[in-house]
N, C-alpha and C. Protein backbone atom coordinates (compact mmCIF):
# COMPACT_ATOMS: atom_id res chain seq x y z
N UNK A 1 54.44 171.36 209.17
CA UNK A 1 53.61 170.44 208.43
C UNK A 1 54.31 170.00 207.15
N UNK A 2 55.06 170.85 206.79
CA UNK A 2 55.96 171.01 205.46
C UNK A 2 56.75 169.92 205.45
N UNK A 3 57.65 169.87 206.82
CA UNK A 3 58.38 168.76 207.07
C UNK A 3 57.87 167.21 207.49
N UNK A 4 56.84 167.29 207.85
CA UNK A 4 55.87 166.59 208.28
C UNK A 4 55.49 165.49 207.35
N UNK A 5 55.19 166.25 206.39
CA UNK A 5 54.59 165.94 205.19
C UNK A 5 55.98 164.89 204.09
N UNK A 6 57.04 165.62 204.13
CA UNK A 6 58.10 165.42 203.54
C UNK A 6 59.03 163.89 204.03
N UNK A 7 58.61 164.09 205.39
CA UNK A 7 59.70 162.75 205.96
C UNK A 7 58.35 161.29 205.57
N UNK A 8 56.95 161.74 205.77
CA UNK A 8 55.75 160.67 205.53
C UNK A 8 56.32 160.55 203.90
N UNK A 9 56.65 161.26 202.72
CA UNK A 9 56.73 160.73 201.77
C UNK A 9 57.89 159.86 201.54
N UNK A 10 59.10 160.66 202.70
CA UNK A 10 60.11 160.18 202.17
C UNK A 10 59.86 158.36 203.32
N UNK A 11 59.14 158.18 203.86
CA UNK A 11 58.80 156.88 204.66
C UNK A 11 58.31 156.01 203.36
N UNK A 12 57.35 156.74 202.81
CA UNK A 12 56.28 155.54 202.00
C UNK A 12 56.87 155.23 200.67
N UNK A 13 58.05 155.95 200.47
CA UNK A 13 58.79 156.04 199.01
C UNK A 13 60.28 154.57 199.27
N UNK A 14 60.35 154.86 200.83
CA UNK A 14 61.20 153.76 201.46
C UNK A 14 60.66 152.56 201.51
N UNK A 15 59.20 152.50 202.12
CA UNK A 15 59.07 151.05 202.33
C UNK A 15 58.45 151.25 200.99
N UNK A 16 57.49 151.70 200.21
CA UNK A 16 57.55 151.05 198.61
C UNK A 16 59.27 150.72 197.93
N UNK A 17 60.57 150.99 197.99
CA UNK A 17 61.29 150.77 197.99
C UNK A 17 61.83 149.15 198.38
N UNK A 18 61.54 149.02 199.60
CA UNK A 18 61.99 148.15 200.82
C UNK A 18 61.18 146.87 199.58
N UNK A 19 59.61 147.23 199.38
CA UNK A 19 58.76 146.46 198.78
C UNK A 19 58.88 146.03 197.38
N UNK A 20 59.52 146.73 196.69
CA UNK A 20 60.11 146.47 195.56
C UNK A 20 60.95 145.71 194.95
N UNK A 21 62.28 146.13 196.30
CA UNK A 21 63.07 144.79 196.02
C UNK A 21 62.84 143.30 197.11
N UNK A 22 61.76 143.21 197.75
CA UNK A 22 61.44 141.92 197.92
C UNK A 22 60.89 141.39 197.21
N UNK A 23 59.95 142.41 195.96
CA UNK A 23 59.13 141.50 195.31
C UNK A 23 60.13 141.15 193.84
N UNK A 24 61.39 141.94 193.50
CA UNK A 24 62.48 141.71 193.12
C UNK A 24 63.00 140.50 193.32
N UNK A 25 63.40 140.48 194.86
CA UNK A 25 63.67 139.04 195.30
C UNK A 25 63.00 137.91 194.82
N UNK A 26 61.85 138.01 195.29
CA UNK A 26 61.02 136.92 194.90
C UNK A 26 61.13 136.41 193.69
N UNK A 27 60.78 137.24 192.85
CA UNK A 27 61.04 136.93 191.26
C UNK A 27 62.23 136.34 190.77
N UNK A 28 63.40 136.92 191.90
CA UNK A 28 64.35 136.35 191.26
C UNK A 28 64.30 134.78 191.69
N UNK A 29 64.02 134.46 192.91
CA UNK A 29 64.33 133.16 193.52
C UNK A 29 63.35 132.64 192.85
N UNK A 30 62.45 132.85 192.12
CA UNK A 30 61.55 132.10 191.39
C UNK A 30 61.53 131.55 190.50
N UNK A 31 62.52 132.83 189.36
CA UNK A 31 63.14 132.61 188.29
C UNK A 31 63.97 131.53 187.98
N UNK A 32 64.88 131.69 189.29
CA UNK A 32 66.40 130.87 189.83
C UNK A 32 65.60 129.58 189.70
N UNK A 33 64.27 128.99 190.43
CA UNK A 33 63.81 127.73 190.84
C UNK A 33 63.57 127.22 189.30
N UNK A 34 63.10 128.11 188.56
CA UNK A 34 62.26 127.72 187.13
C UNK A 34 63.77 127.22 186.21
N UNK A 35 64.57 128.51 186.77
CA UNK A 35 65.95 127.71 186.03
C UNK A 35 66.42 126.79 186.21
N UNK A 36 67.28 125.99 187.75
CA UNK A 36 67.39 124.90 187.72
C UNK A 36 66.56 123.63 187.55
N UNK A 37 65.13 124.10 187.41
CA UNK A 37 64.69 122.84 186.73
C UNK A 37 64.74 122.39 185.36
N UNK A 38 64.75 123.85 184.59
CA UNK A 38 64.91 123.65 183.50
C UNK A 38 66.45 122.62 183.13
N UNK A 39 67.40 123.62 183.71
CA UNK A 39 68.74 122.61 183.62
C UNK A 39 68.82 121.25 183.95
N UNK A 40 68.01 120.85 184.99
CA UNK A 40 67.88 119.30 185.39
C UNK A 40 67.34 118.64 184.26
N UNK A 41 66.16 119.26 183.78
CA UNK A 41 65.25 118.55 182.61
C UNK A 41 66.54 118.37 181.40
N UNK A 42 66.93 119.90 181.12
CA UNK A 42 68.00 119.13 179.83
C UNK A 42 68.98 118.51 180.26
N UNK A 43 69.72 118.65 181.66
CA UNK A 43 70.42 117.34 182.00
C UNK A 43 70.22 116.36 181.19
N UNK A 44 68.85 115.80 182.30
CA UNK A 44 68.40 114.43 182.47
C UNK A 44 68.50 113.90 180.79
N UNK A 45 67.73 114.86 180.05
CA UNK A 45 67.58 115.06 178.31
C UNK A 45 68.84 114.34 177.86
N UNK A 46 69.82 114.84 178.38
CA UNK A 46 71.32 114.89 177.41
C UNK A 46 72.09 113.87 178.26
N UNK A 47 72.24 113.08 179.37
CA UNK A 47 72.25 111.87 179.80
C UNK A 47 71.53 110.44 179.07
N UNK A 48 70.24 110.63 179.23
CA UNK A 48 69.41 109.59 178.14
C UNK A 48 70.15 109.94 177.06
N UNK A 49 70.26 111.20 175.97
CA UNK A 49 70.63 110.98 174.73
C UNK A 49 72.11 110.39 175.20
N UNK A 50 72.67 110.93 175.61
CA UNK A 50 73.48 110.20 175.65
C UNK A 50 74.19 109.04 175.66
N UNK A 51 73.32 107.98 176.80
CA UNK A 51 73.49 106.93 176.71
C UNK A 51 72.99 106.07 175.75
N UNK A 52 71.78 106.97 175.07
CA UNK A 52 71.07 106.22 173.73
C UNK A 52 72.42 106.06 172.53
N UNK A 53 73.18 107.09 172.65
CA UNK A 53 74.07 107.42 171.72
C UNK A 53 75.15 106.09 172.15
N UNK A 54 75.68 106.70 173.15
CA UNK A 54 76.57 105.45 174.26
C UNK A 54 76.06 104.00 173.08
N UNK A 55 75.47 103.50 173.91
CA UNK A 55 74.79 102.12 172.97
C UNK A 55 74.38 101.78 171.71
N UNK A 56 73.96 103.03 171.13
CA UNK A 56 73.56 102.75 169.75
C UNK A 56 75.51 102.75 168.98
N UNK A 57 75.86 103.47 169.64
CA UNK A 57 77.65 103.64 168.59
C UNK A 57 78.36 103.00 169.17
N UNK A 58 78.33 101.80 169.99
CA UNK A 58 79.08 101.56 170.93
C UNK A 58 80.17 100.75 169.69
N UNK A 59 79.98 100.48 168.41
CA UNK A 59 80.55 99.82 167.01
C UNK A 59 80.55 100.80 166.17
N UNK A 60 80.62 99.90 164.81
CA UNK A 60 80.20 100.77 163.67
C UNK A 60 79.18 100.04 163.13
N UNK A 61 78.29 100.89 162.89
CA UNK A 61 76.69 100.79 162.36
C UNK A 61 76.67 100.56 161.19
N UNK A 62 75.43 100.34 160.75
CA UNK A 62 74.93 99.87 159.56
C UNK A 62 73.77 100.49 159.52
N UNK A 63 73.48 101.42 158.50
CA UNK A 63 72.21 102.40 158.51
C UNK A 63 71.00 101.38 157.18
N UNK A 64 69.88 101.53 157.54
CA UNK A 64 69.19 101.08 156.69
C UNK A 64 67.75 102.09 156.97
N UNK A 65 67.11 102.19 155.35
CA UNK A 65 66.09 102.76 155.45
C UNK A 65 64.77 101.56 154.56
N UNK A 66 63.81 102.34 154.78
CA UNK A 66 62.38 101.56 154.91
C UNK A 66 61.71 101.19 153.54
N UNK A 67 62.22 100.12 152.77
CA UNK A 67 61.71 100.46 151.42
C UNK A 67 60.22 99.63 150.99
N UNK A 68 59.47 99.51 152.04
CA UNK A 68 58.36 98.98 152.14
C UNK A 68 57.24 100.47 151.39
N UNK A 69 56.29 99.83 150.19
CA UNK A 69 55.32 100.84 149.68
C UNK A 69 55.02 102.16 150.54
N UNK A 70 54.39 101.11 151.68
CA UNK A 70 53.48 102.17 152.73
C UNK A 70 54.35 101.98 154.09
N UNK A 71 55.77 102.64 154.09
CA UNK A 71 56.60 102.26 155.21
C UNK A 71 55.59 102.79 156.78
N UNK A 72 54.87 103.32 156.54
CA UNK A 72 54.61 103.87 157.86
C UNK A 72 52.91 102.75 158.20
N UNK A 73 52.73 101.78 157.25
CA UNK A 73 51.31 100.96 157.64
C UNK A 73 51.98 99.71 158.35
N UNK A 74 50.88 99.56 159.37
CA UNK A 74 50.86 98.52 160.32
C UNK A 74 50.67 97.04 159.40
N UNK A 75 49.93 97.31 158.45
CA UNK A 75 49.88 96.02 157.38
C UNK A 75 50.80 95.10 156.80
N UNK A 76 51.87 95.91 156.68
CA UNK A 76 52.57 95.26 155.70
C UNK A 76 54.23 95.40 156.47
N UNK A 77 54.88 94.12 156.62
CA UNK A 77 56.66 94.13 157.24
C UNK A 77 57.13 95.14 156.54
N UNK A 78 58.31 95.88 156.67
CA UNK A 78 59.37 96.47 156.61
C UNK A 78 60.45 95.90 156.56
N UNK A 79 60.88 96.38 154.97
CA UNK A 79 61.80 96.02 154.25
C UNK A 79 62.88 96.86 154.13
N UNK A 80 63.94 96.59 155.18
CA UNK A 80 64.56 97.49 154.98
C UNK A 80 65.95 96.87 154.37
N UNK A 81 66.60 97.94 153.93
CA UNK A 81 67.43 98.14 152.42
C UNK A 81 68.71 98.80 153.07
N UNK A 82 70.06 98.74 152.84
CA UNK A 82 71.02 99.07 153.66
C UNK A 82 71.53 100.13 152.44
N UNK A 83 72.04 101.17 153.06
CA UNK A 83 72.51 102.20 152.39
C UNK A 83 73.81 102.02 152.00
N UNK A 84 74.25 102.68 150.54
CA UNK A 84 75.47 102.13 150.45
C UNK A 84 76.46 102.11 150.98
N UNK A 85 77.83 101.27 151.40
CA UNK A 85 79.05 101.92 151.69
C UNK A 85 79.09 103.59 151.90
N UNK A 86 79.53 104.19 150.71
CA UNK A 86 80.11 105.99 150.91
C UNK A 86 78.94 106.57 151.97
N UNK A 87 77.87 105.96 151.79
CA UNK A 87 76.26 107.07 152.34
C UNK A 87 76.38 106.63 153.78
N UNK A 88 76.79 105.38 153.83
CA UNK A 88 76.59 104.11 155.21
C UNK A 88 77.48 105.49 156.21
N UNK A 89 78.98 105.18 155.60
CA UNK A 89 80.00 106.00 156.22
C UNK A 89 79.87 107.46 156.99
N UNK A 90 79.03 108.64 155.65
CA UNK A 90 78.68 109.59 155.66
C UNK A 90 77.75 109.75 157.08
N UNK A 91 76.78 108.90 157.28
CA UNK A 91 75.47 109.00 158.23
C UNK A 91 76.34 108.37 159.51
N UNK A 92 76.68 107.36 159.55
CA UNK A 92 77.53 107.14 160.81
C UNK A 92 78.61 108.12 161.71
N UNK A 93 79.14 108.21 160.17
CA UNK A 93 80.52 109.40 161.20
C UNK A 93 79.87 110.94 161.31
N UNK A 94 78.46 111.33 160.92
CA UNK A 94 77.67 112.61 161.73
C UNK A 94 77.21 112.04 162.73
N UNK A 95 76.63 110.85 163.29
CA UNK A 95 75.86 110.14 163.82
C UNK A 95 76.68 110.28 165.43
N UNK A 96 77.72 109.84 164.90
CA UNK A 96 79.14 109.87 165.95
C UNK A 96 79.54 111.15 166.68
N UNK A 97 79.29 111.94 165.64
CA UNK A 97 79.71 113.61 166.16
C UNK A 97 78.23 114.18 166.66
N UNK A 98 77.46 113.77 166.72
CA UNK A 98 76.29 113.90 167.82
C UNK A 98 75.80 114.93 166.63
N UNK A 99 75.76 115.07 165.33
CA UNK A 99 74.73 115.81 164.49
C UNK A 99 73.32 115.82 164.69
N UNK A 100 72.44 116.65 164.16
CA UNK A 100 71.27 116.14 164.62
C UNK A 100 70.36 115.92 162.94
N UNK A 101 71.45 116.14 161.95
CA UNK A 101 71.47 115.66 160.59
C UNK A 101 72.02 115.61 159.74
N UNK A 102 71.78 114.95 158.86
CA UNK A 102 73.24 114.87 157.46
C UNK A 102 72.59 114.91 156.41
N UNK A 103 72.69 115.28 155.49
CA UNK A 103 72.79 115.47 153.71
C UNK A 103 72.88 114.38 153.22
N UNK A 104 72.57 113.48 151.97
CA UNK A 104 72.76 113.15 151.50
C UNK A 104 72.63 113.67 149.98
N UNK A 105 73.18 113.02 149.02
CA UNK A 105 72.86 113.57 147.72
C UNK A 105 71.46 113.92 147.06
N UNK A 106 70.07 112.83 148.28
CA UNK A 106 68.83 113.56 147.22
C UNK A 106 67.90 113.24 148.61
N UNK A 107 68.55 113.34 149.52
CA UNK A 107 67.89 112.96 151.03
C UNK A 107 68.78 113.51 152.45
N UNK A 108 67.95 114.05 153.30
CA UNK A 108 68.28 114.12 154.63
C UNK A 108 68.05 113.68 155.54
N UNK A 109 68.77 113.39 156.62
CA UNK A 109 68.40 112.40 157.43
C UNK A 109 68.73 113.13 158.80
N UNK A 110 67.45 112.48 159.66
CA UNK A 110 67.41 113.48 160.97
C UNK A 110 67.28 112.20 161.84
N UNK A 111 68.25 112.83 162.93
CA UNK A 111 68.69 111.61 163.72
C UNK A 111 67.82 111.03 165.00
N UNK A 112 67.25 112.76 164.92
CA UNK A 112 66.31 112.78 166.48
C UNK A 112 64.93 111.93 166.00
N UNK A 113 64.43 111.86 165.06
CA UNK A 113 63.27 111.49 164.38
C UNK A 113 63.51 110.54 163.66
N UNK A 114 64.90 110.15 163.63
CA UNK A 114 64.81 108.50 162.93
C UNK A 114 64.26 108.70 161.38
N UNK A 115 64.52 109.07 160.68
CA UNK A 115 63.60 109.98 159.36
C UNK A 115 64.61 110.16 158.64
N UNK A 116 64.28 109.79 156.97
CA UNK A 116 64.80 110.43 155.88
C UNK A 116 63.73 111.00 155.35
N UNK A 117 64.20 112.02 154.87
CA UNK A 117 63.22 112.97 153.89
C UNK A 117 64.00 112.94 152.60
N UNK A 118 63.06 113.07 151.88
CA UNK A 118 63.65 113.83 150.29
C UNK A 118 63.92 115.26 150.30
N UNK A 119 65.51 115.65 149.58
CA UNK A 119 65.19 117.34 149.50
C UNK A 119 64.35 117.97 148.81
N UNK A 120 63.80 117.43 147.80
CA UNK A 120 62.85 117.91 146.39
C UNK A 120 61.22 117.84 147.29
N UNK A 121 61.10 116.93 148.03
CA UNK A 121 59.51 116.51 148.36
C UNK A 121 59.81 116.60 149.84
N UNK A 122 59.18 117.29 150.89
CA UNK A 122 59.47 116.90 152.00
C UNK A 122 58.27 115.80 152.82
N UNK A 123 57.22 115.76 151.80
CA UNK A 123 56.12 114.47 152.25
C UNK A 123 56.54 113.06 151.66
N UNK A 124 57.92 113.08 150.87
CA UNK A 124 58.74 111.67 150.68
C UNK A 124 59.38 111.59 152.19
N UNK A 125 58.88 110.79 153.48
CA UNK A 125 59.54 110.15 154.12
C UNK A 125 59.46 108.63 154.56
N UNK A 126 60.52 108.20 155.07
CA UNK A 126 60.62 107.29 154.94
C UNK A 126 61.46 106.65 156.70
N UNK A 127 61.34 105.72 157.22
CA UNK A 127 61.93 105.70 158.50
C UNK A 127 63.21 104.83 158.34
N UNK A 128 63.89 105.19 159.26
CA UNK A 128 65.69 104.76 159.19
C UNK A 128 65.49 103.98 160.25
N UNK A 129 66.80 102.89 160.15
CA UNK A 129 67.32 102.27 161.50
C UNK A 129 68.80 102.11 161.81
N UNK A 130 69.18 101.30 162.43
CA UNK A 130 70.59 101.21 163.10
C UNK A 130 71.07 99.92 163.71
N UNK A 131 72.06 99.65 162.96
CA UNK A 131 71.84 98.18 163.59
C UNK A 131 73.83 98.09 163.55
N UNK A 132 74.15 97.54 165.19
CA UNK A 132 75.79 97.30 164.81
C UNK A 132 76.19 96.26 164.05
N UNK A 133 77.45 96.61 163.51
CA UNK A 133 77.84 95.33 162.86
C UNK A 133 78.34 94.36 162.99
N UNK A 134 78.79 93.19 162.77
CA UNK A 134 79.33 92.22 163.74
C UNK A 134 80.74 91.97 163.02
């Protein structure tokens, strides 16, 4: 019975075994599925940026920001104001190296969000654009 007893545990310790790593398996091929989509998604992500990039640098740019009161109201045009030469330069050639922001002396500028902020105030923003030059 001793032995009896011993080979039934050593059976149910096997197929819980056997069961373990299928449900191992599973997880993994599941995992695996959740991963390559993820990779497709930032693919696809970094293709578009890409080609956004592609086209927007396909020159050299001309950065301008929003110097309209209430830049963000539907009311009133947008006036935008071209940044100087040295700053123009500065924001383009990060722009180029695929940064996702640059410094300026009393402002930062984020590329993904089209956005300058102030470093002192971060509710001073203001919206950027891009325009090639001819």
């Amino acid at each position: 019975m001793f032995c009896y007893c011993q080979s039934v545990v050593s059976v149910i310790r096997q197929e819980n075994d056997r069961r373990n790593r299928m449900y191992l398996l599973l997880l993994s091929a599941a995992s695996c599925k959740r991963r390559k989509k993820k990779q497709q998604q930032q693919q696809s992500f970094y293709l578009s940026t890409t080609s956004l990039k592609t086209n927007m640098a396909g020159g050299i740019g001309q950065w301008y920001w929003n110097a309209a009161p209430n830049p963000f109201g539907k009311d009133q045009p947008a006036q935008w104001i071209a940044y100087s030469s040295n700053d123009n330069k500065t924001i383009e050639d990060s722009f180029i190296k695929n940064a996702t922001k640059v410094e300026l002396e009393n402002h930062c500028i984020y590329f993904h969000e089209r956005m300058q902020v102030h470093k002192q105030d971060f509710n001073r923003q203001r919206p950027i654009k891009r325009e090639e030059k001819k």
